[in-house]
Protein backbone atom coordinates (compact mmCIF):
# COMPACT_ATOMS: atom_id res chain seq x y z
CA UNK A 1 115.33 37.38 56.75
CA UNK A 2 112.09 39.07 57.64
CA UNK A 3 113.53 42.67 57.21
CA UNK A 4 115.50 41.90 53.89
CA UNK A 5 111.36 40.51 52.87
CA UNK A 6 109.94 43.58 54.26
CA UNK A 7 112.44 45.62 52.09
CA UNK A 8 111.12 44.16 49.24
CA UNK A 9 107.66 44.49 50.18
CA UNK A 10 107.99 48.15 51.01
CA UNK A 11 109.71 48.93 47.60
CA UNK A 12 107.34 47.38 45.91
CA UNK A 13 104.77 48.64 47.84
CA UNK A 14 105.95 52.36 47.28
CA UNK A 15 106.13 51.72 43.47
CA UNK A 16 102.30 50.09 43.44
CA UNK A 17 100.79 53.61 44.97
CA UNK A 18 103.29 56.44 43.26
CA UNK A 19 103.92 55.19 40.15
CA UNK A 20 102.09 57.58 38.17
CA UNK A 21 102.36 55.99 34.48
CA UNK A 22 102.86 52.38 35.40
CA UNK A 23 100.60 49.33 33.87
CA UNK A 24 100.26 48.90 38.30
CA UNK A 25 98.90 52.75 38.55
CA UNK A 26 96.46 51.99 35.82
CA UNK A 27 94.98 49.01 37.43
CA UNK A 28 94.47 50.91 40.45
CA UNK A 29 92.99 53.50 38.91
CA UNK A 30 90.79 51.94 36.50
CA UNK A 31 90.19 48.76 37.75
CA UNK A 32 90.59 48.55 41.85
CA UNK A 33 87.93 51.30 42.40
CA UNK A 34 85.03 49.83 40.59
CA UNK A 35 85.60 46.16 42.27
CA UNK A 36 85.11 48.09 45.24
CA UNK A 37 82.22 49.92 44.09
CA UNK A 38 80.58 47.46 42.40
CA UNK A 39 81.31 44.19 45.08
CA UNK A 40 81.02 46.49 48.24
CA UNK A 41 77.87 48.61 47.51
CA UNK A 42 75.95 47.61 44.09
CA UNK A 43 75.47 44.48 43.62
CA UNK A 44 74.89 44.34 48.54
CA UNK A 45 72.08 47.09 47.28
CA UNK A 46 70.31 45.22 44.60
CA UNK A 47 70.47 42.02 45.71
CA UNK A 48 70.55 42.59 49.59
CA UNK A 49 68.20 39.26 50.41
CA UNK A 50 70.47 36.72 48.46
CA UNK A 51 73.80 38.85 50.27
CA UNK A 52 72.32 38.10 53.28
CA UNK A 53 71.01 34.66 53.63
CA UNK A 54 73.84 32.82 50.56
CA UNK A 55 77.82 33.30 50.91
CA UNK A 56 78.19 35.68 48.47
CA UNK A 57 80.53 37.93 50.05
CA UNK A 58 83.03 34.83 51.13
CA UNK A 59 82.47 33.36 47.30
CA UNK A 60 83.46 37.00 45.73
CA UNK A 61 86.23 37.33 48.54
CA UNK A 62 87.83 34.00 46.73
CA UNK A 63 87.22 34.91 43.43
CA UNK A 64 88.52 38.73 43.35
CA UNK A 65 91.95 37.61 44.01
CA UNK A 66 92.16 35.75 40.94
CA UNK A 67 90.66 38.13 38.63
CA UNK A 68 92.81 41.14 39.97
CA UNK A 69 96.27 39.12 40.22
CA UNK A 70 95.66 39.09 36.15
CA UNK A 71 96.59 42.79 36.60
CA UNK A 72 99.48 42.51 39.32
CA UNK A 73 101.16 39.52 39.15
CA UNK A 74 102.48 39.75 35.24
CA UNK A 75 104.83 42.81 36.45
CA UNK A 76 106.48 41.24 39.13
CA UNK A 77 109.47 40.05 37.15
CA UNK A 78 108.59 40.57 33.56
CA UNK A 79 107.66 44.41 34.24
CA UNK A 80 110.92 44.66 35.99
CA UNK A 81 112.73 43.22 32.75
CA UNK A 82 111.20 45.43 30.53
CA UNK A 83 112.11 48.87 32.56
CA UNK A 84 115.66 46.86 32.72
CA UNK A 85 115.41 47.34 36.54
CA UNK A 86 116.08 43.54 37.12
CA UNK A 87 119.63 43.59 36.71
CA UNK A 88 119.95 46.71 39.57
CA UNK A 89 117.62 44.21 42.17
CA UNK A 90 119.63 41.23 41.49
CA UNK A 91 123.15 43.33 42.04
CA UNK A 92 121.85 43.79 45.59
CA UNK A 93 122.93 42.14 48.97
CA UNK A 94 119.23 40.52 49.13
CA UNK A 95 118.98 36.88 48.91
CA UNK A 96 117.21 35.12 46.14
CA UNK A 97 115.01 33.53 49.16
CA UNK A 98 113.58 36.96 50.08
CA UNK A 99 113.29 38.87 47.32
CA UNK A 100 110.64 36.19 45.49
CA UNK A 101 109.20 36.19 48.75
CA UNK A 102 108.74 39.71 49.15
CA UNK A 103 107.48 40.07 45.68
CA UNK A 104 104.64 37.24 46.30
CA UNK A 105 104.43 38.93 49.50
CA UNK A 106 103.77 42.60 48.35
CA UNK A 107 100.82 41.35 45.42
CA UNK A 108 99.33 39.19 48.26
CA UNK A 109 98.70 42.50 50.49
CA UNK A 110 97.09 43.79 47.93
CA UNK A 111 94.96 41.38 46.96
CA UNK A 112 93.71 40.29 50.52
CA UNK A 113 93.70 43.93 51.47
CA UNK A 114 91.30 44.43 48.47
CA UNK A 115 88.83 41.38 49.05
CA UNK A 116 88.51 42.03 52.55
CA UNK A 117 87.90 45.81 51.68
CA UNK A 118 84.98 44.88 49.35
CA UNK A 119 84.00 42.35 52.05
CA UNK A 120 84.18 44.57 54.92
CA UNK A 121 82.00 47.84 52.65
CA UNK A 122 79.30 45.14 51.80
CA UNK A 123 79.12 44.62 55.50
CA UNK A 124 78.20 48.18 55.88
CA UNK A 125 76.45 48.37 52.85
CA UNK A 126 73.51 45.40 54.23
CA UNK A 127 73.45 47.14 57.53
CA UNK A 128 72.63 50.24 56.24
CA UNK A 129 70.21 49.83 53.60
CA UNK A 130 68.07 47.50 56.49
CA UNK A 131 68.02 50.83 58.59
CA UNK A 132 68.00 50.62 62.54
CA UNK A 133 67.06 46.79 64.17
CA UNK A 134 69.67 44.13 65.11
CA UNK A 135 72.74 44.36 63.25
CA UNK A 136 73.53 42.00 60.45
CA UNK A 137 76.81 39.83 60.61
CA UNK A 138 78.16 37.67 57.89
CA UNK A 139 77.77 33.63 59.37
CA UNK A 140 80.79 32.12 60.56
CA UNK A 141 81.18 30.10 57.36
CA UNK A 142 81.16 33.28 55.19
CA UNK A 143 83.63 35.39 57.21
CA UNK A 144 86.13 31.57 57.32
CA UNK A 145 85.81 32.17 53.41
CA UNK A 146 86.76 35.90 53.47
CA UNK A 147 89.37 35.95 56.41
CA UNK A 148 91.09 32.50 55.87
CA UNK A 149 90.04 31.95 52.43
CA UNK A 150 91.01 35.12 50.42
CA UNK A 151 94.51 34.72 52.13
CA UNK A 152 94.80 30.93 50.63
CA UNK A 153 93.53 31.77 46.99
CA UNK A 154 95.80 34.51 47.09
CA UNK A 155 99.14 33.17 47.75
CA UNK A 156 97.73 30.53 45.18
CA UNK A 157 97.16 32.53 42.63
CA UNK A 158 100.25 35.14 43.08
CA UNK A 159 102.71 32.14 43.28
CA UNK A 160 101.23 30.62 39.60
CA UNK A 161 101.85 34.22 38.30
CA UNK A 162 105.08 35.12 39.42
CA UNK A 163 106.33 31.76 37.87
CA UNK A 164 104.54 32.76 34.54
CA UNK A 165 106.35 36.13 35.29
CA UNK A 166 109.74 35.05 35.71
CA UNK A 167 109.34 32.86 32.48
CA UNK A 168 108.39 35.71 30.40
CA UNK A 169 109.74 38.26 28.40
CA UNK A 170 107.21 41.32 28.28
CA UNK A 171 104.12 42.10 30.79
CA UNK A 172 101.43 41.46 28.35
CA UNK A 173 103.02 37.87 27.48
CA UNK A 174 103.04 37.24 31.29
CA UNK A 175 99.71 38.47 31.37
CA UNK A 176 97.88 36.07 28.23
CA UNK A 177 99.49 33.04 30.00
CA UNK A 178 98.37 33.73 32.98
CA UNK A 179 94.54 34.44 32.07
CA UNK A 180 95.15 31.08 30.11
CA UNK A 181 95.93 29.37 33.28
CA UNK A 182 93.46 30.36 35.34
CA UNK A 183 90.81 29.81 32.09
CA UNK A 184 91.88 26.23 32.41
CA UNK A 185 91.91 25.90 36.06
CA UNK A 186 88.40 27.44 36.31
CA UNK A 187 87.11 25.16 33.69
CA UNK A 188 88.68 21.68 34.25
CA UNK A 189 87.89 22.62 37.90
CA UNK A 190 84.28 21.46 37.35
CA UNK A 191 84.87 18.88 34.87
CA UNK A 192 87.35 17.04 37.34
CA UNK A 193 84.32 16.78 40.13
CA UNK A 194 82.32 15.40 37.14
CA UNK A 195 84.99 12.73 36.64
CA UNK A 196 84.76 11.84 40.19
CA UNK A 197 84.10 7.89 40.84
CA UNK A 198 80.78 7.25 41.96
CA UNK A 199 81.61 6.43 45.64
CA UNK A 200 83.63 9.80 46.05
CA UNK A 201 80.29 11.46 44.73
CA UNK A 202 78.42 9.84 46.69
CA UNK A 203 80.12 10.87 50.02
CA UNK A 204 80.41 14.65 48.65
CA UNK A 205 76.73 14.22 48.75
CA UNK A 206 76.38 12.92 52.06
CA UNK A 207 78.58 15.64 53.29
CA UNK A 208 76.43 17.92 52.36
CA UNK A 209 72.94 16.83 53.08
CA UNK A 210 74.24 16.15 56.50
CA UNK A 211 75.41 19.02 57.02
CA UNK A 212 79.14 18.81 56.75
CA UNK A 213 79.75 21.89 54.71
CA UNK A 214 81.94 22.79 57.79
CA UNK A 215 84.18 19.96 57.51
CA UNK A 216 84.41 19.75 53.60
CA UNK A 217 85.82 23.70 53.84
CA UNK A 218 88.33 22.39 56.72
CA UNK A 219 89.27 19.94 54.42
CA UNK A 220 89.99 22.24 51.09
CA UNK A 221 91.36 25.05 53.26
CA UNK A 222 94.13 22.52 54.54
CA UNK A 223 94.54 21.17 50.80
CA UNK A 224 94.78 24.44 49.41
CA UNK A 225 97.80 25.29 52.28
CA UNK A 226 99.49 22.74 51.25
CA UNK A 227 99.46 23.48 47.49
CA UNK A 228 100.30 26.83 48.93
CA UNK A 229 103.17 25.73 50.62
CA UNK A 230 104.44 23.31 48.10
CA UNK A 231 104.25 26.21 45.57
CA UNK A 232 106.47 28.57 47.46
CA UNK A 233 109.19 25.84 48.17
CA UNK A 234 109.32 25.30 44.93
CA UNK A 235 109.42 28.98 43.79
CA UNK A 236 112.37 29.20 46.03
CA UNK A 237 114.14 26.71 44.72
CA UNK A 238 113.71 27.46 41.53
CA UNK A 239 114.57 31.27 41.40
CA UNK A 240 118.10 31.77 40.92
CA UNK A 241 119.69 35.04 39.97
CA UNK A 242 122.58 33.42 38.44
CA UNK A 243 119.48 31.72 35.80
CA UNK A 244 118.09 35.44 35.15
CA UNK A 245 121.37 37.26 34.59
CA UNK A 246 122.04 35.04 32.13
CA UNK A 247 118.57 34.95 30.07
């Protein structure tokens, strides 16, 4: 199981970094770079203080991966479809079980690999521009966020995708639903808490004036596994090659 995954992974690994023309070559080229630029050195130079003493770098860390899966996650299956490679991945001894899993796999790599990358430059970035003296370290909240965090929002958002993408006929349809999603989720987000009955406000507010931030992230990092979990189950239940052939 694990080496028919990493099979997958590795293809579409190799095709992410040498595919010269692809829509996956472009993001790279014209999108991955200036996240890096802007979220590892920039925005650490010009607004070192708030870097330093707010979570910045653990809220960007959980944020990036949504924003950049809008580029990745659309090709998974619906690029494959339109370069009529599907057909030739299905015809091959791999199970339906790995290959979703090493496509979700493969974008989550990238993803984490490229939030902890902007994470881990900003780092440098701080300790730099404050010249020699004690070296900075991001608190242990902020580096939960990045490390554990990035990993979670991730899979999240790579799993939503690759259902839109499997669903879809052409990249760029893959792609509008997708930013739809993710629209709604990051606006009824906020207007759910707003909805919240009084007494569930009310301890979200003695959480945090007591200092329970801690436990309140335990809490949504175990939530958001779950989802996690739940997704992928049902992802792998519900991708049949048998289904695709015949669409």
């Amino acid at each position: 199981m694990i080496d028919d995954i990493m099979t997958v992974v590795w293809k579409e690994m190799k095709e992410f970094w040498q595919s010269g023309g692809s829509v996956r070559a472009r993001l790279l080229s014209f999108s991955y770079l200036p996240i890096v630029l802007i979220f590892g050195i920039f925005l650490p130079i010009f607004q070192a203080d708030l870097w330093m003493e707010a979570p910045l770098a653990g809220i960007f860390a959980m944020i990036l991966p949504f924003v950049v899966a809008a580029g990745a996650v659309p090709d998974s299956f619906a690029g494959e479809r339109e370069r009529h490679t599907l057909e030739t991945l299905l015809a091959t001894r791999l199970s339906d079980r790995d290959i979703f899993l090493g496509k979700v796999l493969s974008i989550v790599i990238n993803l984490v690999g490229l939030a902890w990358a902007c994470a881990l430059l900003s780092l440098i970035t701080l300790n730099i521009r404050q010249g020699l003296g004690r070296l900075f370290i991001y608190s242990a909240s902020t580096l939960a966020m990045i490390v554990v965090g990035a990993v979670l929002v991730s899979v999240f958002a790579t799993t939503i995708g690759v259902f839109i993408s499997l669903k879809s006929a052409s990249v760029r349809a893959a792609g509008q639903v997708y930013l739809l999603v993710i629209l709604v989720l990051f606006v009824g987000g906020p207007l759910l808490l707003r909805a919240l009955q009084d007494q569930a406000k009310v301890v979200v507010v003695w959480a945090l004036s007591t200092g329970k931030v801690a436990v309140i992230g335990i809490a949504g990092a175990f939530i958001l596994l779950a989802i996690d979990v739940a997704l992928l189950a049902l992802g792998i239940a519900r991708f049949q090659r048998a289904r695709l052939i015949l669409d």
